[in-house]
PDB file of N, CA and C in Angstrom:
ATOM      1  N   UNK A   1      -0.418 -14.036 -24.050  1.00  0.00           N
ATOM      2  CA  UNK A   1       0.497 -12.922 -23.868  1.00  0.00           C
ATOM      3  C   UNK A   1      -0.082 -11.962 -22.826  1.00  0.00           C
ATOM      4  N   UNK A   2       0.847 -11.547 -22.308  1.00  0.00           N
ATOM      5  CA  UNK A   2       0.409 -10.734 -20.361  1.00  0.00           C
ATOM      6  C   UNK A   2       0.014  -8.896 -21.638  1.00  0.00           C
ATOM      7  N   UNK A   3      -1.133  -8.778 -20.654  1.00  0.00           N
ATOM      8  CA  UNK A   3      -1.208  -6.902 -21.391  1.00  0.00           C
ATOM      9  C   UNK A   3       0.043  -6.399 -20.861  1.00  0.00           C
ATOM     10  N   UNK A   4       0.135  -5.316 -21.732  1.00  0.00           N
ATOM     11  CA  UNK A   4       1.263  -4.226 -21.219  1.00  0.00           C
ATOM     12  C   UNK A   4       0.650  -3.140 -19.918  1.00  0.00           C
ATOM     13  N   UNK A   5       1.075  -2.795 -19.381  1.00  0.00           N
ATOM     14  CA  UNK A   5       1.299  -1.811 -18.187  1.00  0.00           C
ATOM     15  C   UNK A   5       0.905  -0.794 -19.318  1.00  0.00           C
ATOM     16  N   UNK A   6       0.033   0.093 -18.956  1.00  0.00           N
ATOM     17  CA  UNK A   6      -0.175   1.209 -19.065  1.00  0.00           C
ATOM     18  C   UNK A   6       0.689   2.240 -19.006  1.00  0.00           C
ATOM     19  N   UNK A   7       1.618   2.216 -17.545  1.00  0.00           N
ATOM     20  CA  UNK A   7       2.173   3.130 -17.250  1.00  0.00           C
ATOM     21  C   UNK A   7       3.730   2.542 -16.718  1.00  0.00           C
ATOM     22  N   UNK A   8       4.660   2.876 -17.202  1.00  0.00           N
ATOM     23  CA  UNK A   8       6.408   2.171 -17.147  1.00  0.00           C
ATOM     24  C   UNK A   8       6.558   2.700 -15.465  1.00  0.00           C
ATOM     25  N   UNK A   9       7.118   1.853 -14.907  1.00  0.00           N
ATOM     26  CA  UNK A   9       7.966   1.689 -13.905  1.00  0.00           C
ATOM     27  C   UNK A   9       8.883   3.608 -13.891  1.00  0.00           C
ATOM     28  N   UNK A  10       9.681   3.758 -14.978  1.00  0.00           N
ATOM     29  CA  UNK A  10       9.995   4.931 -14.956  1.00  0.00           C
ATOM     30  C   UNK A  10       8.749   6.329 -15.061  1.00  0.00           C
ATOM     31  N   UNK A  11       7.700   6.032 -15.655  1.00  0.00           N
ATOM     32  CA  UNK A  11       6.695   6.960 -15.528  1.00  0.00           C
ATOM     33  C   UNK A  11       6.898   7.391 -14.128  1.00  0.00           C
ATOM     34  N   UNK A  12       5.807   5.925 -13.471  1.00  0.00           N
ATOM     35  CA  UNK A  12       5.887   6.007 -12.164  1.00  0.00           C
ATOM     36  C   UNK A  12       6.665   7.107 -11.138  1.00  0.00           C
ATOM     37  N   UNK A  13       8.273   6.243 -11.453  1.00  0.00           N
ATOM     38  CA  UNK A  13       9.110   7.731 -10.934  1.00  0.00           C
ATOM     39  C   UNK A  13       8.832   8.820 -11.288  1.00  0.00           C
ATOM     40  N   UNK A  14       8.882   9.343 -12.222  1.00  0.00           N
ATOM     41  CA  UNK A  14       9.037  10.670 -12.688  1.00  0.00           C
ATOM     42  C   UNK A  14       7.472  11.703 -12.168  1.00  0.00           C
ATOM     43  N   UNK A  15       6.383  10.599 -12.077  1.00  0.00           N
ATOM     44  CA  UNK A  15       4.891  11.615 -11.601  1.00  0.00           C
ATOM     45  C   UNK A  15       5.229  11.317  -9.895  1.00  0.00           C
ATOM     46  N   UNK A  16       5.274  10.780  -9.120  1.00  0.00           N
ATOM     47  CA  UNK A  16       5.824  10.370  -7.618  1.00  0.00           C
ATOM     48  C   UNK A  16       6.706  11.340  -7.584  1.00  0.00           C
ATOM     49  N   UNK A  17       8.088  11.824  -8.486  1.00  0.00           N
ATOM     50  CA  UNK A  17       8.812  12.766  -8.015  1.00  0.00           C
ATOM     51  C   UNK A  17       8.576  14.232  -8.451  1.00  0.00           C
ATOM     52  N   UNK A  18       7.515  14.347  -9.509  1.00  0.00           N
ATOM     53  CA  UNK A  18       6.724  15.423  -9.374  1.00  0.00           C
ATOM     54  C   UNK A  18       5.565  15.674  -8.676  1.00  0.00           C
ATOM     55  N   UNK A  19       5.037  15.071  -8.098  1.00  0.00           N
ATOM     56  CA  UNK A  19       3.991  15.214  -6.844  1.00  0.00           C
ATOM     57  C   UNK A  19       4.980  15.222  -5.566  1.00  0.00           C
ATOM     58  N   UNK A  20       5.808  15.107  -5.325  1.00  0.00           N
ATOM     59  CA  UNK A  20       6.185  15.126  -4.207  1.00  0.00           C
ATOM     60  C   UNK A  20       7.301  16.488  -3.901  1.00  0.00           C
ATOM     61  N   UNK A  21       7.979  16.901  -5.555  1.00  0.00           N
ATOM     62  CA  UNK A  21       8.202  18.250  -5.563  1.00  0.00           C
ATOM     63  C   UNK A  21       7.167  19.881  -5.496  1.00  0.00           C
ATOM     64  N   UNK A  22       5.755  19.017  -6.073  1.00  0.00           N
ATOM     65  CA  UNK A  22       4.590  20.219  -6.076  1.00  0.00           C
ATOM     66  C   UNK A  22       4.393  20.090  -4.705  1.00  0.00           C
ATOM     67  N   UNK A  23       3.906  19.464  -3.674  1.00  0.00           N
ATOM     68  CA  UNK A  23       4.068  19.398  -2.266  1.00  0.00           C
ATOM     69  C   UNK A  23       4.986  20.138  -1.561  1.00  0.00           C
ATOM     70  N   UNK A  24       6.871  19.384  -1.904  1.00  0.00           N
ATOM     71  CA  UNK A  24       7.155  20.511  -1.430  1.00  0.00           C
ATOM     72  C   UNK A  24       6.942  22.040  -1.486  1.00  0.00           C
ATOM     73  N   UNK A  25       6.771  22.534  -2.660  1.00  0.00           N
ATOM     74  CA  UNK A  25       6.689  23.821  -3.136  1.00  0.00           C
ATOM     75  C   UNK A  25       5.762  24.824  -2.504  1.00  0.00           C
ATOM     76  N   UNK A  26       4.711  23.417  -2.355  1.00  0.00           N
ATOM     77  CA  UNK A  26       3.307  24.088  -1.766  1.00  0.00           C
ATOM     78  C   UNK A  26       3.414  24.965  -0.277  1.00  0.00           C
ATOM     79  N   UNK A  27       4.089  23.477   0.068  1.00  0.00           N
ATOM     80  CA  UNK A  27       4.745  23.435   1.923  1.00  0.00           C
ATOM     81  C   UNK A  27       5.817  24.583   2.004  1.00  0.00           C
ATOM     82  N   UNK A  28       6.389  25.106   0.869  1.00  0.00           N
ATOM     83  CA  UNK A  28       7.405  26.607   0.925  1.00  0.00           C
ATOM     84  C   UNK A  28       8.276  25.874   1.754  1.00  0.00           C
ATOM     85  N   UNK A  29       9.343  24.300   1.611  1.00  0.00           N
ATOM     86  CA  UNK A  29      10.371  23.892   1.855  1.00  0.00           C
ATOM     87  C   UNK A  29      11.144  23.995   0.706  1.00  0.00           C
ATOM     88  N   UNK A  30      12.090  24.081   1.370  1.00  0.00           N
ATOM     89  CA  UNK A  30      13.312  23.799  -0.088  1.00  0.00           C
ATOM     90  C   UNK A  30      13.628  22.538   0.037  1.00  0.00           C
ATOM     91  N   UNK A  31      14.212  21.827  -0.911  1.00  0.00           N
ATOM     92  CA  UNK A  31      14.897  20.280  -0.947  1.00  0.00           C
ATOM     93  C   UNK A  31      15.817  20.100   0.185  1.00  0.00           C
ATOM     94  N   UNK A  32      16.328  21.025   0.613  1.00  0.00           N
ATOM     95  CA  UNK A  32      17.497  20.674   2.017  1.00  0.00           C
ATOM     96  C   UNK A  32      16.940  21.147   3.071  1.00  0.00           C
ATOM     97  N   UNK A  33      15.523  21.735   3.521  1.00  0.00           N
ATOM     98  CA  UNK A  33      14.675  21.651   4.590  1.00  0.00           C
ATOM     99  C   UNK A  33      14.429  20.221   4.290  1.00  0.00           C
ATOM    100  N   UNK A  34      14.034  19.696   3.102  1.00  0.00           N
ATOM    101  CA  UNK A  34      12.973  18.487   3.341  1.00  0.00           C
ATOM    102  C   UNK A  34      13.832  17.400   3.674  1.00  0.00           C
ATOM    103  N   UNK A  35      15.034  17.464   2.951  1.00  0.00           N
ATOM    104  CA  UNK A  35      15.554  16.443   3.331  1.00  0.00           C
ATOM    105  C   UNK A  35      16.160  16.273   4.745  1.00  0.00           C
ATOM    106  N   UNK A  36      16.409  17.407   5.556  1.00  0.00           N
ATOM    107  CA  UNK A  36      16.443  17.540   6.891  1.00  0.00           C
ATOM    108  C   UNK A  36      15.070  17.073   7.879  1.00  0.00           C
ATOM    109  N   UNK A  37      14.118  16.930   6.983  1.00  0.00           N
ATOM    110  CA  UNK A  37      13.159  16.900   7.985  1.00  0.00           C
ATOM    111  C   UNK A  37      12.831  14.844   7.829  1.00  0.00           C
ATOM    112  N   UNK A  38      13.474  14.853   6.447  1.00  0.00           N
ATOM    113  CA  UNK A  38      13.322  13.374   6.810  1.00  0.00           C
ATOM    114  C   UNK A  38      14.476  12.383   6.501  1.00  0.00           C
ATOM    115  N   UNK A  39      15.321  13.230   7.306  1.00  0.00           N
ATOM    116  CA  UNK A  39      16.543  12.488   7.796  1.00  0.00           C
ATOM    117  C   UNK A  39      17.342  11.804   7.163  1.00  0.00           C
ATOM    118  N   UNK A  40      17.017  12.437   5.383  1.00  0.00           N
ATOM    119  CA  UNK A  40      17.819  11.972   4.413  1.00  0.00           C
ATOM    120  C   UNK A  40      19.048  13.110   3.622  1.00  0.00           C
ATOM    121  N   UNK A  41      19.575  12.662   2.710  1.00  0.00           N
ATOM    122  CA  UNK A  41      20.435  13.343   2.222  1.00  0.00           C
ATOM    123  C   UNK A  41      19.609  14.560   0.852  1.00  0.00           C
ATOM    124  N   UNK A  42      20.321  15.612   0.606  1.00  0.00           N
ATOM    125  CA  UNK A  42      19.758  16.529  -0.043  1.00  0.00           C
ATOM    126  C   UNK A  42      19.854  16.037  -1.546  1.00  0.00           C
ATOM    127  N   UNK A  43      20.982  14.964  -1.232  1.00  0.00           N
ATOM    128  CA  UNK A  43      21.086  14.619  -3.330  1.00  0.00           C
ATOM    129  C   UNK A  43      19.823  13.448  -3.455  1.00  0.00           C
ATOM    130  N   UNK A  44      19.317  12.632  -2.250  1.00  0.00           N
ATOM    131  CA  UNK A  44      18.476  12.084  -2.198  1.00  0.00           C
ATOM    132  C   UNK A  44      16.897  12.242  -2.742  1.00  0.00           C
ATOM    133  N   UNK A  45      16.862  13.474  -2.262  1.00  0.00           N
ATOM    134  CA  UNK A  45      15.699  14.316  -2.347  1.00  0.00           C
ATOM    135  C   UNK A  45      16.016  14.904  -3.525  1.00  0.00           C
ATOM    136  N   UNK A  46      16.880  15.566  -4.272  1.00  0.00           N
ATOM    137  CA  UNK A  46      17.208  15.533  -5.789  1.00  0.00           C
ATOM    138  C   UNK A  46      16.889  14.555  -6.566  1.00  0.00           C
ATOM    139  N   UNK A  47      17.361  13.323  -6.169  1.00  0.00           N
ATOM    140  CA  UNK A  47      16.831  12.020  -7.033  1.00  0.00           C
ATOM    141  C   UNK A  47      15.377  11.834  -7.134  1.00  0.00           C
ATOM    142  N   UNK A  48      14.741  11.869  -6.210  1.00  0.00           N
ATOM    143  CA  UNK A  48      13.207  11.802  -5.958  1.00  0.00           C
ATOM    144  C   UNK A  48      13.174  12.634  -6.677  1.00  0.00           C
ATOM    145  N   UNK A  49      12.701  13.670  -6.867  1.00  0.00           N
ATOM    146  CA  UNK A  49      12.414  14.578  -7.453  1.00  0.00           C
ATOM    147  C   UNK A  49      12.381  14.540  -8.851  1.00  0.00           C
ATOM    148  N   UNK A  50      13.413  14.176  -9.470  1.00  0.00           N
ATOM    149  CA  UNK A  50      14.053  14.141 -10.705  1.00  0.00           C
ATOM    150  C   UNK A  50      13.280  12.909 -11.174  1.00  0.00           C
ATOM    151  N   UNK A  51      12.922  11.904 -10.630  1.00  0.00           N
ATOM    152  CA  UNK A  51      12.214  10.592 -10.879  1.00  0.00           C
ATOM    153  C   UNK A  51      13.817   9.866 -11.250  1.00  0.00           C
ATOM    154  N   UNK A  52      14.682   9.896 -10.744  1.00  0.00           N
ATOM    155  CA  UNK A  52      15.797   9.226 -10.964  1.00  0.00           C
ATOM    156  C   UNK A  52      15.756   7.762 -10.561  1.00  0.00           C
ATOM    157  N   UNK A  53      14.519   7.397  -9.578  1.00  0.00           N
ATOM    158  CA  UNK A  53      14.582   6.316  -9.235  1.00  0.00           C
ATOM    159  C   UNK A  53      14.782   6.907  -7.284  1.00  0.00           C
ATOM    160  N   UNK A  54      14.443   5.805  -6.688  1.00  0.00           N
ATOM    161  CA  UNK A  54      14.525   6.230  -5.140  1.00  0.00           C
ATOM    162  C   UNK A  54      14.463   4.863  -4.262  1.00  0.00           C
ATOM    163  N   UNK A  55      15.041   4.547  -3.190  1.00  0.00           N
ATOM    164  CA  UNK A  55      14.622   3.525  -2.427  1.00  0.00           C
ATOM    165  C   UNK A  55      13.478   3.801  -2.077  1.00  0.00           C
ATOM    166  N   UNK A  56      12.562   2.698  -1.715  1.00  0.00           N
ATOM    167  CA  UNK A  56      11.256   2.543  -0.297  1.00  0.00           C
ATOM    168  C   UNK A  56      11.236   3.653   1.005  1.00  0.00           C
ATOM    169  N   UNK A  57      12.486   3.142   1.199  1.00  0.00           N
ATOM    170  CA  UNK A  57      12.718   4.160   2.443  1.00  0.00           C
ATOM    171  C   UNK A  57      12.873   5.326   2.450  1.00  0.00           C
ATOM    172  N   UNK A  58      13.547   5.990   1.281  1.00  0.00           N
ATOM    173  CA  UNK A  58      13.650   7.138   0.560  1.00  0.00           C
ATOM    174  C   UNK A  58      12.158   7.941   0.502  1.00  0.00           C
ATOM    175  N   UNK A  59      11.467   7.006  -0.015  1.00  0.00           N
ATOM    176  CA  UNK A  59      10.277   7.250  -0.437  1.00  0.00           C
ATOM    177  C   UNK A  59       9.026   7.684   0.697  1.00  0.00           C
ATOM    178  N   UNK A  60       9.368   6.900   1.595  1.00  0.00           N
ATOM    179  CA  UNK A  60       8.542   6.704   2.871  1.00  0.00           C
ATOM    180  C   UNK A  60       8.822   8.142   3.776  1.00  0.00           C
ATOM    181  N   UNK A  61      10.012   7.977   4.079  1.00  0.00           N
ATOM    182  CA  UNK A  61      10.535   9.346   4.394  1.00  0.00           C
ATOM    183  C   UNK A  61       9.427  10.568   4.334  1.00  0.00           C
ATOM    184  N   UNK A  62       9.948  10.754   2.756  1.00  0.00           N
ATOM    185  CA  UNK A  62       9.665  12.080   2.609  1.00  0.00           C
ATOM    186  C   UNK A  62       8.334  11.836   2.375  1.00  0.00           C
ATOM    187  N   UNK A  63       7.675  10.905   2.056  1.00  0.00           N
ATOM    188  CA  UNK A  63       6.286  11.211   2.346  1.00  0.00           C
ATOM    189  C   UNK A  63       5.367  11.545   3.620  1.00  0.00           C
ATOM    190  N   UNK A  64       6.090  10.634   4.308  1.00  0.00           N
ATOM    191  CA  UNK A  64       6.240  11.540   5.799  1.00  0.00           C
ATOM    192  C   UNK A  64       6.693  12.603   6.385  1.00  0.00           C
ATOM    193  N   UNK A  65       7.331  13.174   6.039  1.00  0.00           N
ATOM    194  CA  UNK A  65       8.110  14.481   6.275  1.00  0.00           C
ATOM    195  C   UNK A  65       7.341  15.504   5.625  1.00  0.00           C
ATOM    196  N   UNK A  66       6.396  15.188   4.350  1.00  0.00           N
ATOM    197  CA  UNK A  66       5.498  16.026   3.884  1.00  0.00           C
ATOM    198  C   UNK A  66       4.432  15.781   4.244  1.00  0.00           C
ATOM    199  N   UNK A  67       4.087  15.278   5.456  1.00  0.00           N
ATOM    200  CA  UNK A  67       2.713  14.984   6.141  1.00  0.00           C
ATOM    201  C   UNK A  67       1.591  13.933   5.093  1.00  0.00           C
ATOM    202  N   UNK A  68       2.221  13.063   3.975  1.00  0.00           N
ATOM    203  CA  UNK A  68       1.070  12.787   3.391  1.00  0.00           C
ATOM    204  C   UNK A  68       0.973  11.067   3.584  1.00  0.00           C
ATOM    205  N   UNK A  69       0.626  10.283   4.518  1.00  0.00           N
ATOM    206  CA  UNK A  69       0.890   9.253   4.676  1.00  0.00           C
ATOM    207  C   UNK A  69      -0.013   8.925   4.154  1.00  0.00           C
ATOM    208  N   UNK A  70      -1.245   9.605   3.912  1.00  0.00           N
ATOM    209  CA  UNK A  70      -2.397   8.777   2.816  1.00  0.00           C
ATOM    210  C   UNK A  70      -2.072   8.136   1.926  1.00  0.00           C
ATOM    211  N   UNK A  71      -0.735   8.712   1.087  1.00  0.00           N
ATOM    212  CA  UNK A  71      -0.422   8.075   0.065  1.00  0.00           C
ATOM    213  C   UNK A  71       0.210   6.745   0.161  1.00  0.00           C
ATOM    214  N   UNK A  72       0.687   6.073   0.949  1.00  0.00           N
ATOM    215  CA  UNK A  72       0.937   4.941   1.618  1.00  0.00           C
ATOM    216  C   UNK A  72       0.024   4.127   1.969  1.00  0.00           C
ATOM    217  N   UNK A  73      -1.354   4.848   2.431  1.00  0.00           N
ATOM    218  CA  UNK A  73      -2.390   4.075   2.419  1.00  0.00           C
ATOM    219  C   UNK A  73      -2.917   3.585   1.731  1.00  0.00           C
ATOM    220  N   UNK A  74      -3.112   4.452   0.972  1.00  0.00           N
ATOM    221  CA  UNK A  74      -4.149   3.939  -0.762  1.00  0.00           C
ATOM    222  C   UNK A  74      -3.214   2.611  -1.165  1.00  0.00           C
ATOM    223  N   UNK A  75      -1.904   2.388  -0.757  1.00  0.00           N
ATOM    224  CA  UNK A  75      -1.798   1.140  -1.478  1.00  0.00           C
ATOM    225  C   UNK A  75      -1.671  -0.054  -0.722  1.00  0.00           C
ATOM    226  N   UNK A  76      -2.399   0.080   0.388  1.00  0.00           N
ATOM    227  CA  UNK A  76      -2.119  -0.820   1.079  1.00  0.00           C
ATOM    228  C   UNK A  76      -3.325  -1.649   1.349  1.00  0.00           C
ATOM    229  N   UNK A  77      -3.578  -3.017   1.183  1.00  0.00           N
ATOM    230  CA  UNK A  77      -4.907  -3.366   0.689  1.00  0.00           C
ATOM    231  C   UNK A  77      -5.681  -3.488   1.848  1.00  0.00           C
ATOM    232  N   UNK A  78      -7.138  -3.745   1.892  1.00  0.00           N
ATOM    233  CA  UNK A  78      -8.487  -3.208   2.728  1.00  0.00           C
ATOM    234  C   UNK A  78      -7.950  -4.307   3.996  1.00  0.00           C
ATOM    235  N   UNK A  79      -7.740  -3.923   5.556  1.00  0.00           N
ATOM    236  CA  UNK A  79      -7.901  -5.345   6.560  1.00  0.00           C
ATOM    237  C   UNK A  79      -9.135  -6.429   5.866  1.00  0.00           C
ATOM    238  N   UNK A  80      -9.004  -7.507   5.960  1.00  0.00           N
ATOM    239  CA  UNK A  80      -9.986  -8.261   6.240  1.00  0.00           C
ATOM    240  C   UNK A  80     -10.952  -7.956   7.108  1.00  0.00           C
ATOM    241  N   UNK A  81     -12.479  -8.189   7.025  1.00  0.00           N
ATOM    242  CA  UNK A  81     -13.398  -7.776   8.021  1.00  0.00           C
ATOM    243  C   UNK A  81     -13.855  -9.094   8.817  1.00  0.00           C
ATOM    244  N   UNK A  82     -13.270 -10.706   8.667  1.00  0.00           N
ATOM    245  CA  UNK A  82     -13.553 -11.681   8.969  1.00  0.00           C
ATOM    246  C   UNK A  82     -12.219 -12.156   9.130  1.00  0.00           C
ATOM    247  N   UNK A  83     -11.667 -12.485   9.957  1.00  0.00           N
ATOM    248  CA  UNK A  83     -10.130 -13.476  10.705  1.00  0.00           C
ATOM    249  C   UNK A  83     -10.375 -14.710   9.730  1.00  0.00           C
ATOM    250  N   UNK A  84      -9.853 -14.618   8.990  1.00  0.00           N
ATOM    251  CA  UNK A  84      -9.232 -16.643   7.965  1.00  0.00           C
ATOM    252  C   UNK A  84      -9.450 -17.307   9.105  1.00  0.00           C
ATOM    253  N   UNK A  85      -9.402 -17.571  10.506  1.00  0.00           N
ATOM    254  CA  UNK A  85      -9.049 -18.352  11.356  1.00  0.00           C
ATOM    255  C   UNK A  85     -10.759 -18.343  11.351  1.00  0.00           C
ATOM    256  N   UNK A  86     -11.322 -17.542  11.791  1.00  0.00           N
ATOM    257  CA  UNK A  86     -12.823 -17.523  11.975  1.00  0.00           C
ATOM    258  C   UNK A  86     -13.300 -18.083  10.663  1.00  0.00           C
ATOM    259  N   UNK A  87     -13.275 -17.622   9.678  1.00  0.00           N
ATOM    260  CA  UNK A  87     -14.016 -18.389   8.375  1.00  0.00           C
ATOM    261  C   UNK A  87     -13.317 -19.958   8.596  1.00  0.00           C
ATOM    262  N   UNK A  88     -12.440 -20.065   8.622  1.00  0.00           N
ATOM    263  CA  UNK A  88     -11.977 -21.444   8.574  1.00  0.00           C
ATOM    264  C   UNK A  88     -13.044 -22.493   9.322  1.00  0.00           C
ATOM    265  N   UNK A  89     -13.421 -22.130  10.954  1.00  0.00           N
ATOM    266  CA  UNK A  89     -13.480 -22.488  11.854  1.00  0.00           C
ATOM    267  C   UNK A  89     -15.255 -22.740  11.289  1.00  0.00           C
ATOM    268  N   UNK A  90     -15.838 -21.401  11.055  1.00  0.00           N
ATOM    269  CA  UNK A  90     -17.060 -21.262  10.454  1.00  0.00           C
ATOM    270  C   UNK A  90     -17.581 -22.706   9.187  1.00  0.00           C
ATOM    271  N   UNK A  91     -16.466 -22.827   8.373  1.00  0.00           N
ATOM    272  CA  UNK A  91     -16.579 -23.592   7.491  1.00  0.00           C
ATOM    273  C   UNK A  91     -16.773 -25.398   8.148  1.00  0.00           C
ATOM    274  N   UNK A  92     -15.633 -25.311   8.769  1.00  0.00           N
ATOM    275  CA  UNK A  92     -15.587 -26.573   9.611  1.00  0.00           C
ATOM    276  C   UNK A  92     -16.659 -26.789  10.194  1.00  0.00           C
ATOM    277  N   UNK A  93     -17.629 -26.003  10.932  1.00  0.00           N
ATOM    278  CA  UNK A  93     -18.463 -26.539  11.646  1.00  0.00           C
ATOM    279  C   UNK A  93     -19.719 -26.467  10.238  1.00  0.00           C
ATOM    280  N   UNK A  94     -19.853 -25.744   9.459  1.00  0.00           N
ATOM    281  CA  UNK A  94     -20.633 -26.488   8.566  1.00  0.00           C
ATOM    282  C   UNK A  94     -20.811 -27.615   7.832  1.00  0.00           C
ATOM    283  N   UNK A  95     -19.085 -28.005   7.530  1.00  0.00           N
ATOM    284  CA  UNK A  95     -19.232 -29.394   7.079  1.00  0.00           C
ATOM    285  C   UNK A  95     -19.245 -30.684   8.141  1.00  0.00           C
ATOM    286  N   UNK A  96     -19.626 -30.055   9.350  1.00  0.00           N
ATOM    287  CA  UNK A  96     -19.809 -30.869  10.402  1.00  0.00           C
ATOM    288  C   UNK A  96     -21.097 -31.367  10.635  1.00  0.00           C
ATOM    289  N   UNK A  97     -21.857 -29.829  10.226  1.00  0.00           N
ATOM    290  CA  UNK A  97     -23.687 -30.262  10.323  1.00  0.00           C
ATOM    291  C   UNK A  97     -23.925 -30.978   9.318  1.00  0.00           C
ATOM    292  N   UNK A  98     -23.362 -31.101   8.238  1.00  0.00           N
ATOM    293  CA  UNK A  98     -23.928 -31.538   7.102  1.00  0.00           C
ATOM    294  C   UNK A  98     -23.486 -32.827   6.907  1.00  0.00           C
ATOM    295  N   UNK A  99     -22.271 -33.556   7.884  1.00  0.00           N
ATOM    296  CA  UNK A  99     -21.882 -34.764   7.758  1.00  0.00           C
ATOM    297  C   UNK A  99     -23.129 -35.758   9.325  1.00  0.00           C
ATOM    298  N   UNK A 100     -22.814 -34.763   9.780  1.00  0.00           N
ATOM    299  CA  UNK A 100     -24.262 -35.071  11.128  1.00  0.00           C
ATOM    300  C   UNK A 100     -25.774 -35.753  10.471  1.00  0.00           C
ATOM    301  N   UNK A 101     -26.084 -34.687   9.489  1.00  0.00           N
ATOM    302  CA  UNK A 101     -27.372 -34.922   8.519  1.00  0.00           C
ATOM    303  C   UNK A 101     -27.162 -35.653   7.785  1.00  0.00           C
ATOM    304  N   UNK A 102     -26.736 -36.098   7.131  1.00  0.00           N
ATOM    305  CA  UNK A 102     -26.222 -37.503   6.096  1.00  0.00           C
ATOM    306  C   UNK A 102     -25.892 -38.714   6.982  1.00  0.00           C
ATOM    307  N   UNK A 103     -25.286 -38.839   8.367  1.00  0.00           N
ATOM    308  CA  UNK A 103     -25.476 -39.965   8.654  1.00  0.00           C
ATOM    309  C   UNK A 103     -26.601 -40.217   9.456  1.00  0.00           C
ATOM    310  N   UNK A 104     -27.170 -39.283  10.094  1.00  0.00           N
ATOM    311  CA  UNK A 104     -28.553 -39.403  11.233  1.00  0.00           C
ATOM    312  C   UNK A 104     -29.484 -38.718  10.246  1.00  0.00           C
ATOM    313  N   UNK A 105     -30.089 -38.732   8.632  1.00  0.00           N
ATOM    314  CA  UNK A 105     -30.985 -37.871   8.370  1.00  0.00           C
ATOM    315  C   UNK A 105     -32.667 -38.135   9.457  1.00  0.00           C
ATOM    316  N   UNK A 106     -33.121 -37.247   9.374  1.00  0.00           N
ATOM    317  CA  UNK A 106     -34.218 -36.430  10.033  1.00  0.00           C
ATOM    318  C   UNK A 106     -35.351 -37.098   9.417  1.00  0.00           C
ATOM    319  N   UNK A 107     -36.022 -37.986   9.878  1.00  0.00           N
ATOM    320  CA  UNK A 107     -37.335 -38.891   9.022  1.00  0.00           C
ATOM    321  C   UNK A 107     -38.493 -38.609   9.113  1.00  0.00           C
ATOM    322  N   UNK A 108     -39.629 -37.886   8.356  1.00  0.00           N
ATOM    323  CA  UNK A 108     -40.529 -37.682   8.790  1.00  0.00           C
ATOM    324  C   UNK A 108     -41.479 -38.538   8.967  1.00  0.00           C
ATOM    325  N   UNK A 109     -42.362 -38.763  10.448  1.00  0.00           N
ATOM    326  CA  UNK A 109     -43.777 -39.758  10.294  1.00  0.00           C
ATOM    327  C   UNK A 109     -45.204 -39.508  10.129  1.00  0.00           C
TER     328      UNK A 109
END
């Protein structure tokens, strides 16, 4: 049996649309500055808020529009520091030396 989630899908909404209303507040916008500033509708930015639920884009928006794109970051997972193509390539030529050494081994006299 899968654990339960800690935290519901609706949580989620509802702390996302209260962090993003304490922001505004902070920023001294009202909901129809913000939603002007990110090119959405004012009942939009009501919904957010409310944790009513929100599209991606909805979401993206106004997190942009409130300058906080960090928060977009944090979930976006670490680049790779090694190209798959390079490890791949890396790997290949090891099982290359090691098929080299098994058929020509190295004899000592």
């Amino acid at each position: 049996m899968a654990p339960q989630p800690l935290v519901t899908t609706e949580e989620w909404e509802k702390r996302l649309g209260a962090d993003a209303r304490r922001l505004r507040i902070q920023l001294r916008l009202t909901q129809a500055e913000l939603a002007n500033h990110a090119n959405i509708s004012l009942s939009s930015v009501q919904n957010l808020e409310r944790g009513g639920g929100s599209s991606l884009s909805t979401l993206i928006r106004v997190v942009r529009a409130l300058g906080r794109t960090d928060w977009l970051g944090s979930l976006a997972p670490e680049e790779p520091k090694v190209s798959p193509i390079q490890l791949l390539r890396e790997r290949e030529k090891q099982a290359a030396t090691i098929r080299s050494r098994v058929r020509h081994p190295v004899t000592s006299q």
